[in-house]
C-alpha atoms as a PDB file:
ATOM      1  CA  UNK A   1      92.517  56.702  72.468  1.00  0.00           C
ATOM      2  CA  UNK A   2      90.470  58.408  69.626  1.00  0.00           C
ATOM      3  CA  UNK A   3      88.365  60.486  71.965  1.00  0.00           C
ATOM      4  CA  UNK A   4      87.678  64.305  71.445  1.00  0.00           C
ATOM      5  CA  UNK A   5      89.825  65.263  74.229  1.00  0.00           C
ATOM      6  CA  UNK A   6      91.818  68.606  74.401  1.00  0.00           C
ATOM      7  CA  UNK A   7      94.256  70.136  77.095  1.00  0.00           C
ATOM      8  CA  UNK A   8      95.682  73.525  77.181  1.00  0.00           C
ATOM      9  CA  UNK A   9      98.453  74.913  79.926  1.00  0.00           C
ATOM     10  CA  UNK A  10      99.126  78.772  79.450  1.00  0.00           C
ATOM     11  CA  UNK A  11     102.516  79.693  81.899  1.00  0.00           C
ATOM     12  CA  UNK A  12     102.050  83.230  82.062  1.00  0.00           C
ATOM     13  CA  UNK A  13     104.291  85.851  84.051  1.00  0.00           C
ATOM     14  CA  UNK A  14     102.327  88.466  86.093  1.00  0.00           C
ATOM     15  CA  UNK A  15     103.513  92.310  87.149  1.00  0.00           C
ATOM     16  CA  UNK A  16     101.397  93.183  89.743  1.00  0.00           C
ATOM     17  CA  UNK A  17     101.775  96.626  91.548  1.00  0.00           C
ATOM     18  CA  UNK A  18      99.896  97.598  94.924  1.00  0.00           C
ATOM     19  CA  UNK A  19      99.590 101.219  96.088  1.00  0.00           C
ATOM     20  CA  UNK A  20      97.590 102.440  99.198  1.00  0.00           C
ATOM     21  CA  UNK A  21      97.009 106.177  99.952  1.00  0.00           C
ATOM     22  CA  UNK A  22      94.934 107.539 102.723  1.00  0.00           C
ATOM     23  CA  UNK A  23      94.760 111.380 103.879  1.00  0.00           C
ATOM     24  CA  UNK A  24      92.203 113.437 104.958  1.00  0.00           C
ATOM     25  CA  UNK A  25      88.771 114.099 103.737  1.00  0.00           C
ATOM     26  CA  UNK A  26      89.856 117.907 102.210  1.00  0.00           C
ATOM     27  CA  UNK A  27      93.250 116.336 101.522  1.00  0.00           C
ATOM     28  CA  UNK A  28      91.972 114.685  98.509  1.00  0.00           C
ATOM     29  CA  UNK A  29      91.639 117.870  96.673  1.00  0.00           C
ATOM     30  CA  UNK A  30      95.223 118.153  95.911  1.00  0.00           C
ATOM     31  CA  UNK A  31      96.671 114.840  95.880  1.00  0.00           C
ATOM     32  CA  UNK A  32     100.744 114.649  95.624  1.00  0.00           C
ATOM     33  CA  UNK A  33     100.981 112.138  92.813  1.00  0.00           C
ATOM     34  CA  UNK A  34     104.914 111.705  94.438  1.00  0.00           C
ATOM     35  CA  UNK A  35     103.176 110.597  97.684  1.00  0.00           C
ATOM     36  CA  UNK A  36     101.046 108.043  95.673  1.00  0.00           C
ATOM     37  CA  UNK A  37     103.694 106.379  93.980  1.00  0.00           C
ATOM     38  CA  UNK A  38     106.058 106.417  96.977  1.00  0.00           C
ATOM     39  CA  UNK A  39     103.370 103.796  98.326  1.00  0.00           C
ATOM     40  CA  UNK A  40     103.864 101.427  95.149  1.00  0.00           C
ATOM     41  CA  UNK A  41     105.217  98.190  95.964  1.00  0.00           C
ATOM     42  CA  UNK A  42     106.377  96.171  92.820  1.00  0.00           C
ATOM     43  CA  UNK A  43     105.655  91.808  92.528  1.00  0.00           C
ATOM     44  CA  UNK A  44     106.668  90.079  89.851  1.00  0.00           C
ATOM     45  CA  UNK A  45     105.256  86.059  89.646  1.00  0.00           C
ATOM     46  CA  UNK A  46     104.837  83.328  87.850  1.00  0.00           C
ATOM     47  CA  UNK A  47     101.700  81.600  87.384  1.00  0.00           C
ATOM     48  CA  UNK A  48      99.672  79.125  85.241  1.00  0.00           C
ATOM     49  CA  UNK A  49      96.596  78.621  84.253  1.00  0.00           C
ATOM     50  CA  UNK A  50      94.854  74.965  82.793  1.00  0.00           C
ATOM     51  CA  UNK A  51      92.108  73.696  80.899  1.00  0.00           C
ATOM     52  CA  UNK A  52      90.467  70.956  79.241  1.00  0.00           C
ATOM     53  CA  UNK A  53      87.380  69.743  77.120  1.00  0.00           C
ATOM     54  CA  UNK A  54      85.794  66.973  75.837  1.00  0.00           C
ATOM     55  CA  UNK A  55      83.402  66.757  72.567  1.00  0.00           C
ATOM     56  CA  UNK A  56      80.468  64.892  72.911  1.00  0.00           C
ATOM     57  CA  UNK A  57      78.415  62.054  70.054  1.00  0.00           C
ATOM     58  CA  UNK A  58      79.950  61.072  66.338  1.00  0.00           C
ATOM     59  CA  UNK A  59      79.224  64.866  65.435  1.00  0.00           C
ATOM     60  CA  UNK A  60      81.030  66.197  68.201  1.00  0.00           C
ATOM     61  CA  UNK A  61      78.888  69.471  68.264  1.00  0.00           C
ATOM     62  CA  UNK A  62      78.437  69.311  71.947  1.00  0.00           C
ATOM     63  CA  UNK A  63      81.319  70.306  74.439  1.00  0.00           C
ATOM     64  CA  UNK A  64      82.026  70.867  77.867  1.00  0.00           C
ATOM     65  CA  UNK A  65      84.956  71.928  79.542  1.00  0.00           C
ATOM     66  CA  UNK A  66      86.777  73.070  82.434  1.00  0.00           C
ATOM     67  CA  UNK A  67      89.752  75.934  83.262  1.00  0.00           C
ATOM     68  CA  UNK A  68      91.820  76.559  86.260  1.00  0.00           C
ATOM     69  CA  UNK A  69      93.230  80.118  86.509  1.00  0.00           C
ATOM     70  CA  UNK A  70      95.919  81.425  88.941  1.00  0.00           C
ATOM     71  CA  UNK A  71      96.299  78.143  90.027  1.00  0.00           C
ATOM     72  CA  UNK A  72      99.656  78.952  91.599  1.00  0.00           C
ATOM     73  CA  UNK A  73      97.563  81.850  93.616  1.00  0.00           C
ATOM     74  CA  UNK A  74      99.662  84.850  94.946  1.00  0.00           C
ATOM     75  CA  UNK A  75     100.191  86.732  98.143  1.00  0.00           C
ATOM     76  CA  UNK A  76     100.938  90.846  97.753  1.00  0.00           C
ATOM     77  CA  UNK A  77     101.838  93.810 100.247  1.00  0.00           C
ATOM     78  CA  UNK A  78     100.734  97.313 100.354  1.00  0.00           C
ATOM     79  CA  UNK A  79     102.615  99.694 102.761  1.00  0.00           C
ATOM     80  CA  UNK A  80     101.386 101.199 105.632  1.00  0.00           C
ATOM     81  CA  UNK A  81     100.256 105.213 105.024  1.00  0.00           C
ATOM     82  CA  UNK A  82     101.097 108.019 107.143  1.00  0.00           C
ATOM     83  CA  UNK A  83      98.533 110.982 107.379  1.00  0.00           C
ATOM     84  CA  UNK A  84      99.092 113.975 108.848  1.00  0.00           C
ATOM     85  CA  UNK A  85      95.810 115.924 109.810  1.00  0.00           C
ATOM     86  CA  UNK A  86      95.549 119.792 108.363  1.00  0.00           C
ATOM     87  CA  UNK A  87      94.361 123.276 109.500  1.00  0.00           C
ATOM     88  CA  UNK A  88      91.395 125.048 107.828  1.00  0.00           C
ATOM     89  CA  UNK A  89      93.817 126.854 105.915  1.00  0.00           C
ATOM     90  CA  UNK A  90      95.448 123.124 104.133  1.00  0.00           C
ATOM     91  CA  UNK A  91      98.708 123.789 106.408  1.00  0.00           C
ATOM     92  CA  UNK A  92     100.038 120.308 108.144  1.00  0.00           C
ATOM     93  CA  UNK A  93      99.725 120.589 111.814  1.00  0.00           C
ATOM     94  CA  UNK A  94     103.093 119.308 113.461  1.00  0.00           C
ATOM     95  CA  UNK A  95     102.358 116.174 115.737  1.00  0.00           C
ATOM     96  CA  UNK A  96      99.344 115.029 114.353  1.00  0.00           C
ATOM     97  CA  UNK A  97     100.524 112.053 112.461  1.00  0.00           C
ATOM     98  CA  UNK A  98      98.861 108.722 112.629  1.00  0.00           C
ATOM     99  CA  UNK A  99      99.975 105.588 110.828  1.00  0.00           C
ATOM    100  CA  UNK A 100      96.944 103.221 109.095  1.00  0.00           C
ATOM    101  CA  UNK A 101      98.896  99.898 108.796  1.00  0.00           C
ATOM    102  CA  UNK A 102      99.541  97.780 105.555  1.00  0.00           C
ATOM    103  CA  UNK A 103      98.172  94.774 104.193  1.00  0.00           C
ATOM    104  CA  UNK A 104      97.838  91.852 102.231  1.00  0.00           C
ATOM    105  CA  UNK A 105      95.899  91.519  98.593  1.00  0.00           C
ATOM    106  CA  UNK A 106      95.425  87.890  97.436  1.00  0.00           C
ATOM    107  CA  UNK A 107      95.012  86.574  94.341  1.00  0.00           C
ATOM    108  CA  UNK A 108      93.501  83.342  94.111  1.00  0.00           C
ATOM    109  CA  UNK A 109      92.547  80.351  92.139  1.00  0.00           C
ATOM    110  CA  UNK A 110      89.386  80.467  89.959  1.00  0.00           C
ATOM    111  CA  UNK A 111      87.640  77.418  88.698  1.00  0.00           C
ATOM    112  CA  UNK A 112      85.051  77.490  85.720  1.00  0.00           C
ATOM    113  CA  UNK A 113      83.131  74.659  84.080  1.00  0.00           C
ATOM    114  CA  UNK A 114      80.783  75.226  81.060  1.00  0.00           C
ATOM    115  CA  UNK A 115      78.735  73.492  78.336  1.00  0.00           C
ATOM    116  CA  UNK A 116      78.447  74.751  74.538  1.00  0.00           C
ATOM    117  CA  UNK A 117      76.790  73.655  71.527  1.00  0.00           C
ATOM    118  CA  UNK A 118      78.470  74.348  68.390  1.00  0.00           C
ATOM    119  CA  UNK A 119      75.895  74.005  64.935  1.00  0.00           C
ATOM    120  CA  UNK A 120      76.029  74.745  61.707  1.00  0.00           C
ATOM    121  CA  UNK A 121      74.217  77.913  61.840  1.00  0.00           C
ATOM    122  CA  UNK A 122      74.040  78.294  65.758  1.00  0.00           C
ATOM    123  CA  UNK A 123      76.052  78.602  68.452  1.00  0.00           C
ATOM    124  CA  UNK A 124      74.806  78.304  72.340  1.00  0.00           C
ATOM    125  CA  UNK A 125      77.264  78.427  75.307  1.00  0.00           C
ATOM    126  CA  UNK A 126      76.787  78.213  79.018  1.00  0.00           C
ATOM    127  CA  UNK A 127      79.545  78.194  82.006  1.00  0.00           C
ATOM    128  CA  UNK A 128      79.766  78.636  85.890  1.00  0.00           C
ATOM    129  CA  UNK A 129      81.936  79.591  88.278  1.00  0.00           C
ATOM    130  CA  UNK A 130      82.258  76.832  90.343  1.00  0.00           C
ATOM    131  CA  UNK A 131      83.216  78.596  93.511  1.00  0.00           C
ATOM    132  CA  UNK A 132      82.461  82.092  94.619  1.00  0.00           C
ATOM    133  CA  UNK A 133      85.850  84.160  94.085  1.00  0.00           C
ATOM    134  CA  UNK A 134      87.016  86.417  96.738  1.00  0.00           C
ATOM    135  CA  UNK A 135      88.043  89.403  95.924  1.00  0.00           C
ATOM    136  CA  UNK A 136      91.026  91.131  95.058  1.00  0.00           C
ATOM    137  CA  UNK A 137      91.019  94.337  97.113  1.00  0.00           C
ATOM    138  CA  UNK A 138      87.854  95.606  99.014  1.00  0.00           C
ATOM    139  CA  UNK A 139      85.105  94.290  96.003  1.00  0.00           C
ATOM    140  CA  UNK A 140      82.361  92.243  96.515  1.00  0.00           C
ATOM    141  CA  UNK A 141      82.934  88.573  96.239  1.00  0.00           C
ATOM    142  CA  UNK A 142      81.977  86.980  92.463  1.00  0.00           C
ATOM    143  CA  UNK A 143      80.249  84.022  91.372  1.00  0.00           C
ATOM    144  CA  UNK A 144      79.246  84.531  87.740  1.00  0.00           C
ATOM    145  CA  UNK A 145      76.992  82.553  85.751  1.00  0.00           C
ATOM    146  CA  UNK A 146      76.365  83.376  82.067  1.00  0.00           C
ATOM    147  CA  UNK A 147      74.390  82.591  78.952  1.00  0.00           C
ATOM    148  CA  UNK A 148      75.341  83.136  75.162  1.00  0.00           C
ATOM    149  CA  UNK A 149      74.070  82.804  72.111  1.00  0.00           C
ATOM    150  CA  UNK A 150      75.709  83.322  68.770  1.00  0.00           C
ATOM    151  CA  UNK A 151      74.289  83.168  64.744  1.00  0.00           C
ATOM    152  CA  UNK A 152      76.489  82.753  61.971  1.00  0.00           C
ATOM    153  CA  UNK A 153      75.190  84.307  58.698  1.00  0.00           C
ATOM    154  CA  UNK A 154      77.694  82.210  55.879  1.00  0.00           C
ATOM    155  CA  UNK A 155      80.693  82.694  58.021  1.00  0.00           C
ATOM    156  CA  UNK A 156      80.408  86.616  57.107  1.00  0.00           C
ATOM    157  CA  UNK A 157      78.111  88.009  59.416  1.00  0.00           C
ATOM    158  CA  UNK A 158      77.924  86.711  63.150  1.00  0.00           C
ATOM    159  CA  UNK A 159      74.736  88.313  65.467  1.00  0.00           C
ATOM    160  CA  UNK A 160      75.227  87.442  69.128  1.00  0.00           C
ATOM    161  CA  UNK A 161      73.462  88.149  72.598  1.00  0.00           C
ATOM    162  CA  UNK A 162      74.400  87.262  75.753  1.00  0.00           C
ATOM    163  CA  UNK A 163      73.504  87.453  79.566  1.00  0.00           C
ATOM    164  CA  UNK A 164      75.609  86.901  82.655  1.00  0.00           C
ATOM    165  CA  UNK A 165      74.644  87.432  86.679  1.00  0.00           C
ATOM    166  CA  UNK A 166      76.795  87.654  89.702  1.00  0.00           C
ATOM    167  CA  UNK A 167      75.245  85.208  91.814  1.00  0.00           C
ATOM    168  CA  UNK A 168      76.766  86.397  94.647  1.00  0.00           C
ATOM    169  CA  UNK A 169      75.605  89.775  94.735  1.00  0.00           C
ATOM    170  CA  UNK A 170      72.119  91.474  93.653  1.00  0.00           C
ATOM    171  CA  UNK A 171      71.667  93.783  90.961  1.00  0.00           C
ATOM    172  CA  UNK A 172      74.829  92.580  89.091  1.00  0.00           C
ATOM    173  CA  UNK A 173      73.396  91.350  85.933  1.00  0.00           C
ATOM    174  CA  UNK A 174      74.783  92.100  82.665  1.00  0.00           C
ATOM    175  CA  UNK A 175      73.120  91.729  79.367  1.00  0.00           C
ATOM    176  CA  UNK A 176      74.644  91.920  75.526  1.00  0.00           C
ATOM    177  CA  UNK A 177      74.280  92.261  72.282  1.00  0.00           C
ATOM    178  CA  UNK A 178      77.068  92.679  69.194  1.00  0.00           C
ATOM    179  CA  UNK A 179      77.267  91.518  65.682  1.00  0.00           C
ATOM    180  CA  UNK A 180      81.064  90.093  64.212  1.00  0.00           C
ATOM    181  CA  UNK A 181      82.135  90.934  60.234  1.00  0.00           C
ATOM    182  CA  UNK A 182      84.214  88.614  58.515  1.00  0.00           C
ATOM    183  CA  UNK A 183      85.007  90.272  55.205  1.00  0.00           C
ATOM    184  CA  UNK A 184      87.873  89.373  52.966  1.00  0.00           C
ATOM    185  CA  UNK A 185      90.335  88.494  55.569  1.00  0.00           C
ATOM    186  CA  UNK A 186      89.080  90.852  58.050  1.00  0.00           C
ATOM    187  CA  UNK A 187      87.145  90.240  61.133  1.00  0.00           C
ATOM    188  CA  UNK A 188      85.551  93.363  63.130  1.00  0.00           C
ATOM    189  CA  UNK A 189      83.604  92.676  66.402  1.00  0.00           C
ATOM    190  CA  UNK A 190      81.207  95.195  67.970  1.00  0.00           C
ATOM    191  CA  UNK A 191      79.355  94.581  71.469  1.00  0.00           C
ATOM    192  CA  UNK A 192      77.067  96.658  74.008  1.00  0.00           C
ATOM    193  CA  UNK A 193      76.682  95.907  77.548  1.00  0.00           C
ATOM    194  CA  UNK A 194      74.585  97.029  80.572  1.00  0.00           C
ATOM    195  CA  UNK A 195      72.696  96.336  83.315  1.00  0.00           C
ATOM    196  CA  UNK A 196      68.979  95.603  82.840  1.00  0.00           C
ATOM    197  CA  UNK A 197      67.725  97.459  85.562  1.00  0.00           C
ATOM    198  CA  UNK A 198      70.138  99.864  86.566  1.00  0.00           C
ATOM    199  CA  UNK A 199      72.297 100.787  83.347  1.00  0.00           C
ATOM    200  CA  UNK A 200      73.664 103.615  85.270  1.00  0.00           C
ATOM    201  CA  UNK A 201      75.729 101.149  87.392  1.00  0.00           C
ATOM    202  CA  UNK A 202      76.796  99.254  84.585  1.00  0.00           C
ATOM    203  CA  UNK A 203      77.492  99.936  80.912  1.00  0.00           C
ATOM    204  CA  UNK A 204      80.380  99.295  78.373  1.00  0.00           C
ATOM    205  CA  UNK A 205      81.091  99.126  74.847  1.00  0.00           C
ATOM    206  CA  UNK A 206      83.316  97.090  72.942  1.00  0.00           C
ATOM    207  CA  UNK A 207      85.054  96.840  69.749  1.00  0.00           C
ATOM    208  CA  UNK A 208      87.926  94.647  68.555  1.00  0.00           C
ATOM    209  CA  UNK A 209      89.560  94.049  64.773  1.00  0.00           C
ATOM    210  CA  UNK A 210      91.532  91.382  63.605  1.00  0.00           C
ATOM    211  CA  UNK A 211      93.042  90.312  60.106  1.00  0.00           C
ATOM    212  CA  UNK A 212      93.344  86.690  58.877  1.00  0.00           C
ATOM    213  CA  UNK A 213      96.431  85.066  56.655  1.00  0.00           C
END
């Protein structure tokens, strides 16, 4: 009805593999890789992820959006473990088995909402998670909030920075910087991450390459 409307639906089928593996504290110096993988249980699903956005004024440089991921969640098993305790020497000591039960991993639905300007020169983009996400496995929860910012030097040179925080957790912050190259068909990006005030905890590089036709 000639508004700026878009809608994108991504089916997508997911592997997902649990494992759980307890022993003893000195037991970990020689793990038995067979024991490990004998405590794999395999999931195939399907899921499906949505989204949608909306351009804003006659220029339509303004945008906001929203995207549903995992929408069709997921439920997954692990096993339950057997240990056996050892002697001072590594040797298993007959009887002393104990079980630590199974459990269940979920994988739920995420939600995220953002707003973005889009310029000539200048781009400026900022989204939420719109609920806190539990985690996976044993994690803390998530609830990340971030900030980017993005200059376009004649479509051949891109300079970028970004910042993004956990708001569900302290001390999770993450702040970036990375520059894209767009020469002759080919596009390199290069980024650097860390945490402000502990880059210890924190830290990444990136680098990605892709050719255009």
């Amino acid at each position: 009805k000639g508004e700026k409307v878009a809608f994108g639906i991504t089916p997508k089928l997911q592997k997902i593999s649990t494992f759980h593996y307890a022993d003893e504290v000195d037991g970990f110096e020689d793990i038995d890789e067979d024991t490990f993988k004998d405590t794999q249980k395999d999931y195939s699903k399907f899921n499906l992820d949505i989204g949608a956005s909306y351009r804003l004024g006659e220029s339509g440089k303004w945008m906001v959006g929203i995207v549903g991921r995992n929408l069709l969640g997921g439920s997954f098993d692990y096993n339950d473990v057997v240990v056996t305790k050892k002697d001072d020497f590594g040797n298993s000591i007959p009887g002393s088995e104990y079980t630590i039960e199974g459990g269940t991993v979920e994988l739920n639905p995420q939600f995220r909402a953002g707003v973005a300007f889009n310029g000539d020169w200048t781009s400026i983009a900022l989204d939420v998670d719109l609920v806190e996400n539990d985690p996976v496995a044993f994690e803390a929860p998530t609830q990340y909030a971030a900030l980017g910012v993005e200059l376009d030097v004649f479509s051949f040179l891109q300079l970028r920075a970004g910042y993004r925080t956990n708001l569900s957790a302290s001390d999770a912050s993450v702040a970036s910087i990375g520059l894209g190259l767009s020469p002759f068909g080919v596009h390199l990006d290069i980024a650097a991450m860390a945490n402000p005030s502990k880059p210890e905890k924190e830290a990444g590089i990136a680098l990605e390459t892709g050719f255009y036709f």
